[in-house]
C-alpha atoms as a PDB file:
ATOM      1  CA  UNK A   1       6.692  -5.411  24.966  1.00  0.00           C
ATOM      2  CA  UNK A   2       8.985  -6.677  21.745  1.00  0.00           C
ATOM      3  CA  UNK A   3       7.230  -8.172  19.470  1.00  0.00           C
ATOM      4  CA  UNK A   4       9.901 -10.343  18.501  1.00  0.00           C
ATOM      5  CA  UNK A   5       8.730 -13.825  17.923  1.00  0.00           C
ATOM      6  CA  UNK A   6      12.061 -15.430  18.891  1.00  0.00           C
ATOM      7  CA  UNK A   7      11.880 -13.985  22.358  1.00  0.00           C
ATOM      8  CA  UNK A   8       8.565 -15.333  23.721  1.00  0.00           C
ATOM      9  CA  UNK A   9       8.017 -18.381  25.599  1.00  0.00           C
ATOM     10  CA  UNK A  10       5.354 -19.673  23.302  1.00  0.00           C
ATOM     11  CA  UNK A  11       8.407 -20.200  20.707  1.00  0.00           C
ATOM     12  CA  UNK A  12      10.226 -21.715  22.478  1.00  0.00           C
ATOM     13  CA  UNK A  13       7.177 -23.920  23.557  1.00  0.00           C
ATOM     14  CA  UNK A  14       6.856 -25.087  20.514  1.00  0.00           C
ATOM     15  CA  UNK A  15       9.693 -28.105  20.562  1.00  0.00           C
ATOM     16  CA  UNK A  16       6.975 -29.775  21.702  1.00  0.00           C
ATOM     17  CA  UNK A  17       3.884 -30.978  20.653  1.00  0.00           C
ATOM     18  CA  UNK A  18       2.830 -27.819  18.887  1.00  0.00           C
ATOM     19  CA  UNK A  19       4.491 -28.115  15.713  1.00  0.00           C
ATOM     20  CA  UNK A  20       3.308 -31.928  15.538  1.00  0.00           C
ATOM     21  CA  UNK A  21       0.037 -30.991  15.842  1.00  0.00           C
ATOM     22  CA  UNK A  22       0.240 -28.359  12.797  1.00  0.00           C
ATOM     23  CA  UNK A  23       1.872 -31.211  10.817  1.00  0.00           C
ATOM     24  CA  UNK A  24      -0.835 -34.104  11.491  1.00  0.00           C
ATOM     25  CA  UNK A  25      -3.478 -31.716  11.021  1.00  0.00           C
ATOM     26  CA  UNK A  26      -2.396 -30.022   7.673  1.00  0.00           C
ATOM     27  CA  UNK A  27      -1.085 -33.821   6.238  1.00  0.00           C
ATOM     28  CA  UNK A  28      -4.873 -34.853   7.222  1.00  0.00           C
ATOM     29  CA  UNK A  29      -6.554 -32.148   5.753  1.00  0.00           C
ATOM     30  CA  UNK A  30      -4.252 -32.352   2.333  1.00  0.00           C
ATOM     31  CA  UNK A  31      -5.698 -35.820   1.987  1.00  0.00           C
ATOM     32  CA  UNK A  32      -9.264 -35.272   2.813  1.00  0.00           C
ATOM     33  CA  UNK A  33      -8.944 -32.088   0.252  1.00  0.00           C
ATOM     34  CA  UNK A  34      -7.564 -34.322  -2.752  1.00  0.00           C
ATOM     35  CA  UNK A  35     -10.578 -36.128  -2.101  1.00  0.00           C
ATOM     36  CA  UNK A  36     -12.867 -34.048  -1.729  1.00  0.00           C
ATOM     37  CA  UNK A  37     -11.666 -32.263  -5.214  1.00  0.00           C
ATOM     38  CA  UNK A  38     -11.250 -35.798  -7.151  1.00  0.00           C
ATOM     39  CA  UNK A  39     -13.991 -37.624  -6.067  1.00  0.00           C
ATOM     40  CA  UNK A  40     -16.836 -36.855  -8.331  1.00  0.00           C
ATOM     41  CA  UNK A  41     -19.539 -36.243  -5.170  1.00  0.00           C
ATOM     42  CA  UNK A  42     -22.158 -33.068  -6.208  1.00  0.00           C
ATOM     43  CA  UNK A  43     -20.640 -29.889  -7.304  1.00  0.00           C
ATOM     44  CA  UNK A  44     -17.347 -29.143  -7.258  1.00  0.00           C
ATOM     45  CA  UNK A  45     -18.074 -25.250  -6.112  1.00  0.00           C
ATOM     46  CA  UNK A  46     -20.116 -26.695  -2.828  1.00  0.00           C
ATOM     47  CA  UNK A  47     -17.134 -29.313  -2.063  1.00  0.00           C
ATOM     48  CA  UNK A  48     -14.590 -26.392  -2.337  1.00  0.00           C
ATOM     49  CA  UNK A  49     -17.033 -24.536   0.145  1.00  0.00           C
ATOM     50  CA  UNK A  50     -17.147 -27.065   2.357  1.00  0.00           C
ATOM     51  CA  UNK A  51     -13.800 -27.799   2.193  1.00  0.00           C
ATOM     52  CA  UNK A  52     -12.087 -24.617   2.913  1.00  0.00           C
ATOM     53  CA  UNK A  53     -15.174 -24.114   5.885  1.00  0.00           C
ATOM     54  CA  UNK A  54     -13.853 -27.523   7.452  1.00  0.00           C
ATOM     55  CA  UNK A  55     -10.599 -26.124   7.170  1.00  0.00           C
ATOM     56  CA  UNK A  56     -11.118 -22.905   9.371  1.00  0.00           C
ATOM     57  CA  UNK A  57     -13.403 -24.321  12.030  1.00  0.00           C
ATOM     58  CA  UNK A  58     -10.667 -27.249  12.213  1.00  0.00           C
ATOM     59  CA  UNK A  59      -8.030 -25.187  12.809  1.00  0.00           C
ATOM     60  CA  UNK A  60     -10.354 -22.929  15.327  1.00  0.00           C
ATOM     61  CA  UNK A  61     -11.192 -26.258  17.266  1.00  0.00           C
ATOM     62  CA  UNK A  62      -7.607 -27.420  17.633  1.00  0.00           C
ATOM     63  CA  UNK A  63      -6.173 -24.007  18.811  1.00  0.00           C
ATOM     64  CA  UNK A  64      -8.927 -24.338  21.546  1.00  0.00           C
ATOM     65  CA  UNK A  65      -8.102 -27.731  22.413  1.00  0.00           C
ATOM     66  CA  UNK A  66      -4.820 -27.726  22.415  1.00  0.00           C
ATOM     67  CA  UNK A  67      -4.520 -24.524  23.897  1.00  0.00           C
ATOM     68  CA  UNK A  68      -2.421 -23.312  21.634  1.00  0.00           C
ATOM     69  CA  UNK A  69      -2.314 -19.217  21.842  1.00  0.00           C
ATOM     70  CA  UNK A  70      -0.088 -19.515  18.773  1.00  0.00           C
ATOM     71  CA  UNK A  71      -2.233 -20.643  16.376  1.00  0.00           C
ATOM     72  CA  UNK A  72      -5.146 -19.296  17.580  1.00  0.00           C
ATOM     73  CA  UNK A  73      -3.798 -15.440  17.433  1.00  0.00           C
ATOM     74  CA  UNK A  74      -2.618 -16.750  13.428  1.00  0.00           C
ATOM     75  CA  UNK A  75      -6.252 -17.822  12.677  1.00  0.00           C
ATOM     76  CA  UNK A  76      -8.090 -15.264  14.425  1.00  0.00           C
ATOM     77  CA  UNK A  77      -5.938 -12.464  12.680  1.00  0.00           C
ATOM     78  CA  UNK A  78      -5.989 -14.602   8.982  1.00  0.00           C
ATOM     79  CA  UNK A  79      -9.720 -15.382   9.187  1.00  0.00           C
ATOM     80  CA  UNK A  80     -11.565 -11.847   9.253  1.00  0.00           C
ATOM     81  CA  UNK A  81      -8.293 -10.756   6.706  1.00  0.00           C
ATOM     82  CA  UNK A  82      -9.600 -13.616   4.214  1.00  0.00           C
ATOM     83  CA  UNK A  83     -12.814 -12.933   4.163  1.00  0.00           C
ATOM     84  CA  UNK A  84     -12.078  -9.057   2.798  1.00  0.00           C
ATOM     85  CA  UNK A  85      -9.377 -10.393   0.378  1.00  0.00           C
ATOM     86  CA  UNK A  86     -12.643 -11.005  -1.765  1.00  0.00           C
ATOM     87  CA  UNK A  87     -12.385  -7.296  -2.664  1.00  0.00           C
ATOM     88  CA  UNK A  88      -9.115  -7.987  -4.668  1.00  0.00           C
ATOM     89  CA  UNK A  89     -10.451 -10.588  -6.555  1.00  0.00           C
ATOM     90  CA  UNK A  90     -13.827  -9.102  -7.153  1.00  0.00           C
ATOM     91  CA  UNK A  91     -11.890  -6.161  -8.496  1.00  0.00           C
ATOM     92  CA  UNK A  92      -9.939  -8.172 -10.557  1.00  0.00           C
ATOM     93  CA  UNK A  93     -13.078 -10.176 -12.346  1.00  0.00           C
ATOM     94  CA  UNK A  94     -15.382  -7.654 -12.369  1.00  0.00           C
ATOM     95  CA  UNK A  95     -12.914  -4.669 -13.302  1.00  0.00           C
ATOM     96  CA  UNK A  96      -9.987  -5.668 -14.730  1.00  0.00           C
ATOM     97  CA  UNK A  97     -11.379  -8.815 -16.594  1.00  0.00           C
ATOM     98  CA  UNK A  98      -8.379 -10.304 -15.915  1.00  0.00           C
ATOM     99  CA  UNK A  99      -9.529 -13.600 -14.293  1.00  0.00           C
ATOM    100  CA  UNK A 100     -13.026 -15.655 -14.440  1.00  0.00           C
ATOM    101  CA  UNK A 101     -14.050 -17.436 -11.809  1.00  0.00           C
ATOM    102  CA  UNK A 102     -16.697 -20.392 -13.629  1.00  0.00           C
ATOM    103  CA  UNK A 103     -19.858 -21.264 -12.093  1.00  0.00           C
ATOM    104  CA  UNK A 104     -18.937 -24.486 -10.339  1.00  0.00           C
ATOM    105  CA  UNK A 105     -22.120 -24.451  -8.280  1.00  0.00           C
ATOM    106  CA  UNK A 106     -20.732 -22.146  -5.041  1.00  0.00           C
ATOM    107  CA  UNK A 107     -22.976 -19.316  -4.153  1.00  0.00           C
ATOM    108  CA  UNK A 108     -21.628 -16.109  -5.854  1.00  0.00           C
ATOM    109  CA  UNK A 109     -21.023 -12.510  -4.504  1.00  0.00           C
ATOM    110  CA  UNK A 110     -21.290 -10.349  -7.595  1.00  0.00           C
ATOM    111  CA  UNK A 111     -18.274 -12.174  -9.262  1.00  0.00           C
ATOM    112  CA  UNK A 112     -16.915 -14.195  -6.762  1.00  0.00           C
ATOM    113  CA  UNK A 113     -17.535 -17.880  -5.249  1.00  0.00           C
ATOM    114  CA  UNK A 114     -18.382 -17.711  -1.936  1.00  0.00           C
ATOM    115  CA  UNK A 115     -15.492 -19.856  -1.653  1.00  0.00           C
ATOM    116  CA  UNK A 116     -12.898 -17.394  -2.382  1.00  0.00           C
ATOM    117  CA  UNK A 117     -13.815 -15.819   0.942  1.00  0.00           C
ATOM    118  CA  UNK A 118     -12.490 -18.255   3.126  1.00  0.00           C
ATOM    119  CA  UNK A 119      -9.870 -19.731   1.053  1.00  0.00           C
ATOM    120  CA  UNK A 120      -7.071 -17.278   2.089  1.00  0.00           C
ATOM    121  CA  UNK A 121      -6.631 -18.634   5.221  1.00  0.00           C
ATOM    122  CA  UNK A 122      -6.004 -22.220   3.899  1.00  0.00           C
ATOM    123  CA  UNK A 123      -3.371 -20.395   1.881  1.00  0.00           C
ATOM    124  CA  UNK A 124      -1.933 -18.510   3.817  1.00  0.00           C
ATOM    125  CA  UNK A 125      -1.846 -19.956   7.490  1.00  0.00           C
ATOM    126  CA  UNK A 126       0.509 -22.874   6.364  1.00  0.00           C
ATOM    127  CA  UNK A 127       3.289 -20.900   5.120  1.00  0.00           C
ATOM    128  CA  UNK A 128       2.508 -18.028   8.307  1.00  0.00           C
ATOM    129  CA  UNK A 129       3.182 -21.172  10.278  1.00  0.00           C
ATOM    130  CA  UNK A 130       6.189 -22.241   8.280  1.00  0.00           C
ATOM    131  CA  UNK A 131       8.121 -18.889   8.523  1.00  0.00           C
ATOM    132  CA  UNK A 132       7.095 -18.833  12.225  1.00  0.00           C
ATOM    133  CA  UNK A 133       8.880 -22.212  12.894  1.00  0.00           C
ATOM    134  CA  UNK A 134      11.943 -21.064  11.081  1.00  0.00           C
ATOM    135  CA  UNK A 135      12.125 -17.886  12.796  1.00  0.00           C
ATOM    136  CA  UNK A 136      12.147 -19.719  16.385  1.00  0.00           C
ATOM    137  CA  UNK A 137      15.057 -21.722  15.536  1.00  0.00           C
ATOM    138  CA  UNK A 138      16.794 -19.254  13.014  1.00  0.00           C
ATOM    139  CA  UNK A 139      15.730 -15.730  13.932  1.00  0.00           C
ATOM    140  CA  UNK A 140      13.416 -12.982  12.152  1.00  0.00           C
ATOM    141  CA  UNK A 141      15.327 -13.105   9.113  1.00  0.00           C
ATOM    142  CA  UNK A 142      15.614 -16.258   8.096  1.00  0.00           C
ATOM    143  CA  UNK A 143      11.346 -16.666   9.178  1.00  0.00           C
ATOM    144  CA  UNK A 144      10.438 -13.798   6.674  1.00  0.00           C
ATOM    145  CA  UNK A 145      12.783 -14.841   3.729  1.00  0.00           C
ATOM    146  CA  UNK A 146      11.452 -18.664   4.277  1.00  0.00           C
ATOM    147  CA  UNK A 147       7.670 -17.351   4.503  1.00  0.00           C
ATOM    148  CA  UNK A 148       8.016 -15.430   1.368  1.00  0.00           C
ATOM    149  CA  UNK A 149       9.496 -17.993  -0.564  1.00  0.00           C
ATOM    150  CA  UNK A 150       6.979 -20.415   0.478  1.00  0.00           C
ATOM    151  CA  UNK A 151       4.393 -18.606  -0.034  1.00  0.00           C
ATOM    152  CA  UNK A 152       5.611 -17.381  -3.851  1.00  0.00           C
ATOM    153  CA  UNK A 153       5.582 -20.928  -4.484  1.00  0.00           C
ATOM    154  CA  UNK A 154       2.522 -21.890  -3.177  1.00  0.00           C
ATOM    155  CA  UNK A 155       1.012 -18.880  -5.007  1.00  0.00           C
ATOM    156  CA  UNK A 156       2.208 -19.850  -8.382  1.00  0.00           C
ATOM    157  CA  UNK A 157       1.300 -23.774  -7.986  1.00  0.00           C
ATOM    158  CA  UNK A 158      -2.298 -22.593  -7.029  1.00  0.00           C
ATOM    159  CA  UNK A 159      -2.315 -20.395 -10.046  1.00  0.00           C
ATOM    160  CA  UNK A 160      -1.119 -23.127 -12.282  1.00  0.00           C
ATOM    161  CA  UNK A 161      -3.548 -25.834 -10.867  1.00  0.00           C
ATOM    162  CA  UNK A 162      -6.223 -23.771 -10.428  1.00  0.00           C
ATOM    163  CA  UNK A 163      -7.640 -23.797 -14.269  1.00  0.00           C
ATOM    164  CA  UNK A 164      -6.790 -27.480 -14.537  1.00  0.00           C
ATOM    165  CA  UNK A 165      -9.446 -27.958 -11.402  1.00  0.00           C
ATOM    166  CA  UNK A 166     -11.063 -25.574 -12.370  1.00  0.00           C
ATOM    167  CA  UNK A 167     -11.724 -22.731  -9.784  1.00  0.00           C
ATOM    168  CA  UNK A 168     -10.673 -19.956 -11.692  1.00  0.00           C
ATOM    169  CA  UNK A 169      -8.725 -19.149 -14.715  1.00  0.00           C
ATOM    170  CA  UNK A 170      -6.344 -16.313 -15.733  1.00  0.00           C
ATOM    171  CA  UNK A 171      -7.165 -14.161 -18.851  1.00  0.00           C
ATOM    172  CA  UNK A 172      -6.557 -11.106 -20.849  1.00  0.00           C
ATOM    173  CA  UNK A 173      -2.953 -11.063 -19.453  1.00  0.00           C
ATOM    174  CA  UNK A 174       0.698 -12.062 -20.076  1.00  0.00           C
ATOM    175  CA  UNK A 175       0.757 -16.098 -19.005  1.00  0.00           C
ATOM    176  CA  UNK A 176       3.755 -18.251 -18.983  1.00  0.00           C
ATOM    177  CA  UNK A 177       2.554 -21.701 -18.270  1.00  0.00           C
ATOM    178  CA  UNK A 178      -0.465 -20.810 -17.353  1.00  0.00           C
ATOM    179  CA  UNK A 179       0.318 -18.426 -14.874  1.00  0.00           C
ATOM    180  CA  UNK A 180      -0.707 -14.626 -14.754  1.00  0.00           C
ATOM    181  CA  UNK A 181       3.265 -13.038 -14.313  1.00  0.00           C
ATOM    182  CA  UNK A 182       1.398  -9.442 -12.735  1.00  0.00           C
ATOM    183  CA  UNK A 183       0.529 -11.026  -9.950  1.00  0.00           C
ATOM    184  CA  UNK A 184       3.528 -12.852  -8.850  1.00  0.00           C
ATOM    185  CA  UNK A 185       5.147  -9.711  -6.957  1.00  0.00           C
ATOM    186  CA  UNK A 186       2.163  -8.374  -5.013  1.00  0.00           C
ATOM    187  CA  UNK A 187       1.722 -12.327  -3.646  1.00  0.00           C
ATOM    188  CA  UNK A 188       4.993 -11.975  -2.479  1.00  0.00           C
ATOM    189  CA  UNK A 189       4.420  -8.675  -0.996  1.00  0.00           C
ATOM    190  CA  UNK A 190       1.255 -10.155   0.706  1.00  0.00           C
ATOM    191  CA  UNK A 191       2.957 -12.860   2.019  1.00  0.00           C
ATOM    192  CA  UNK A 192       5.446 -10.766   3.746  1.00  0.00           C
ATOM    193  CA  UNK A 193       2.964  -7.882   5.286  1.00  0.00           C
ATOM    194  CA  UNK A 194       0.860 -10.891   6.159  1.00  0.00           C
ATOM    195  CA  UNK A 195       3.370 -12.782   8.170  1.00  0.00           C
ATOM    196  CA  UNK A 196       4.654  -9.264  10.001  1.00  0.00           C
ATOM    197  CA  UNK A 197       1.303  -9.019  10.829  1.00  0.00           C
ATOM    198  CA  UNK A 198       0.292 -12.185  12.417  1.00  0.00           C
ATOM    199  CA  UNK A 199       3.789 -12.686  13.986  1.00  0.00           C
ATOM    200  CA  UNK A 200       3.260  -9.824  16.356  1.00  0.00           C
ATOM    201  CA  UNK A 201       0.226 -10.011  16.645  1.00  0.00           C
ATOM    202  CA  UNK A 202       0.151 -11.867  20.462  1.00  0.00           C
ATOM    203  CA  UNK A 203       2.138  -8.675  21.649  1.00  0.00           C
ATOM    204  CA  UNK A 204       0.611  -5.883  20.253  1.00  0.00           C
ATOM    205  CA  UNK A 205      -2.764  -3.912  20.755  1.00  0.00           C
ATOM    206  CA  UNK A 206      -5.887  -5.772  18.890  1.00  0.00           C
ATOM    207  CA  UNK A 207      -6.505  -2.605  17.077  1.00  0.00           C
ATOM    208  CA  UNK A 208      -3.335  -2.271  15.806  1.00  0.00           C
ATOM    209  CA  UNK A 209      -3.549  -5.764  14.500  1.00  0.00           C
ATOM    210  CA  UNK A 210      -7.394  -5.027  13.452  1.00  0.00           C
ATOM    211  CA  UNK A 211      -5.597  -1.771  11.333  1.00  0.00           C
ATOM    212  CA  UNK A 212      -3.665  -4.426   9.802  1.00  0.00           C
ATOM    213  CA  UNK A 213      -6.248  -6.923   8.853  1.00  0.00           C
ATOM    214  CA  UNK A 214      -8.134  -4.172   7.133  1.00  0.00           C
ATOM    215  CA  UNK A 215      -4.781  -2.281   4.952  1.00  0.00           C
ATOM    216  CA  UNK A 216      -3.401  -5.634   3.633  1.00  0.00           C
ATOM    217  CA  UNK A 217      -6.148  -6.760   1.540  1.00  0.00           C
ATOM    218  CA  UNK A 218      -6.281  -2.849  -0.096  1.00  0.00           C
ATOM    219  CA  UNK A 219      -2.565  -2.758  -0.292  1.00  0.00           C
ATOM    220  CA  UNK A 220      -2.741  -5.869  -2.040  1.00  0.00           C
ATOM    221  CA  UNK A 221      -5.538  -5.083  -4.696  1.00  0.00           C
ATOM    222  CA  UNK A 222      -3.127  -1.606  -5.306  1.00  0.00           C
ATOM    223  CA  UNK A 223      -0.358  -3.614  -6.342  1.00  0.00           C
ATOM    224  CA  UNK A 224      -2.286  -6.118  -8.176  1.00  0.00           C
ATOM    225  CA  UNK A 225      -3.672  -2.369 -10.044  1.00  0.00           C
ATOM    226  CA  UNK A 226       0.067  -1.498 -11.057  1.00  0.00           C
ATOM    227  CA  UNK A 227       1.210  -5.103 -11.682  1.00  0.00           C
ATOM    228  CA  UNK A 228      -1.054  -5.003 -14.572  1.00  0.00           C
ATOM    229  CA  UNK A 229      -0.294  -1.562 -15.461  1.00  0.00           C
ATOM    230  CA  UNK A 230       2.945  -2.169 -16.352  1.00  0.00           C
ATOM    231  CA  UNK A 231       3.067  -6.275 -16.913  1.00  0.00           C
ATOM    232  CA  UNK A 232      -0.113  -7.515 -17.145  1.00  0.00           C
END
């Protein structure tokens, strides 16, 4: 069977109340999150934790409630893929010493907040959705370019905001306003293998998707490697 977003019924489904639904829900949880970072209420690790858990399981919920196969085949492929993005980052604190992540009273993995495990999937599920809502109305192209844009900028806002929060910060590395320049091209890269991933991945065999879920994270941390090499 294609693959091809534009050609399946659940895109073409989605005039309805679908895309409504994504809207409401991310507009709600952008509110609850400026909140949750701004209001001075315990730690600011354990808010982001509980944040960015809300997130998921809200998203999880809705699919099932809504019955929306859509989003749920997005958040079930994003989910397990978030939590191993952790190696990247680990890799890049505890190797590289390019980035700190300060003890804002999350658990820790070796160098990482806890947080950092789930928060991939409130980055990237937005823009997956984005692209996959341009692509029904525009075609593959026009998803993919809009996706990767998208997510490029949502990359470098998070990388300027996220010292001014702080959740991590950027150092030992070439910084224009704040934000690390090597890693630019591989979040670009990520965002694209990301949404070819979770666009098909209704239509194609779990494992292949699985195969997918696992290689993107490692692709990712090989490309942050050679950013660096040669910018960073």
């Amino acid at each position: 069977m294609s693959t091809a977003v534009a050609e399946s019924p659940d895109v073409r489904a989605s005039d309805g109340a679908r895309p409504r639904n994504w809207l409401v829900f991310h507009a709600v949880f952008a509110v609850v999150a400026a909140a949750g970072l701004l209001l001075p209420m315990g730690a600011l690790g354990s808010r982001v934790l509980i944040l960015v858990l809300a997130y998921s399981v809200g998203i999880a919920v809705m699919a099932v409630r809504t019955h929306d196969r859509v989003l749920w085949s997005m958040w079930a492929t994003l989910a397990p893929m978030s939590l191993l993005m952790i190696f990247p980052d680990w890799f890049l604190s505890a190797v590289l010493d390019t980035i700190e992540f300060p003890d804002t009273g999350s658990p820790f993995i070796g160098t990482m907040p806890i947080f950092m495990a789930f928060m991939w999937t409130v980055a990237l599920l937005p823009v997956m959705l984005l692209g996959w809502w341009v692509e029904s109305r525009h075609g593959a192209s026009a998803g993919i370019s809009v996706a990767v844009v998208a997510g490029l900028a949502l990359f470098t806002a998070a990388e300027y905001a996220a010292p001014l929060i702080p959740l991590w910060y950027p150092e030992n590395v070439v910084t224009v306003a704040g934000v690390a320049l090597y890693v630019l091209l591989p979040e670009a890269v990520l965002t694209a293998a990301t949404y070819l991933l979770v666009r098909g991945a209704l239509f194609r065999p779990v494992w292949a998707t699985m195969c997918g879920v696992v290689g993107i994270p490692f692709m990712y941390l090989g490309m942050l490697s050679t950013g660096y090499q040669f910018i960073g």
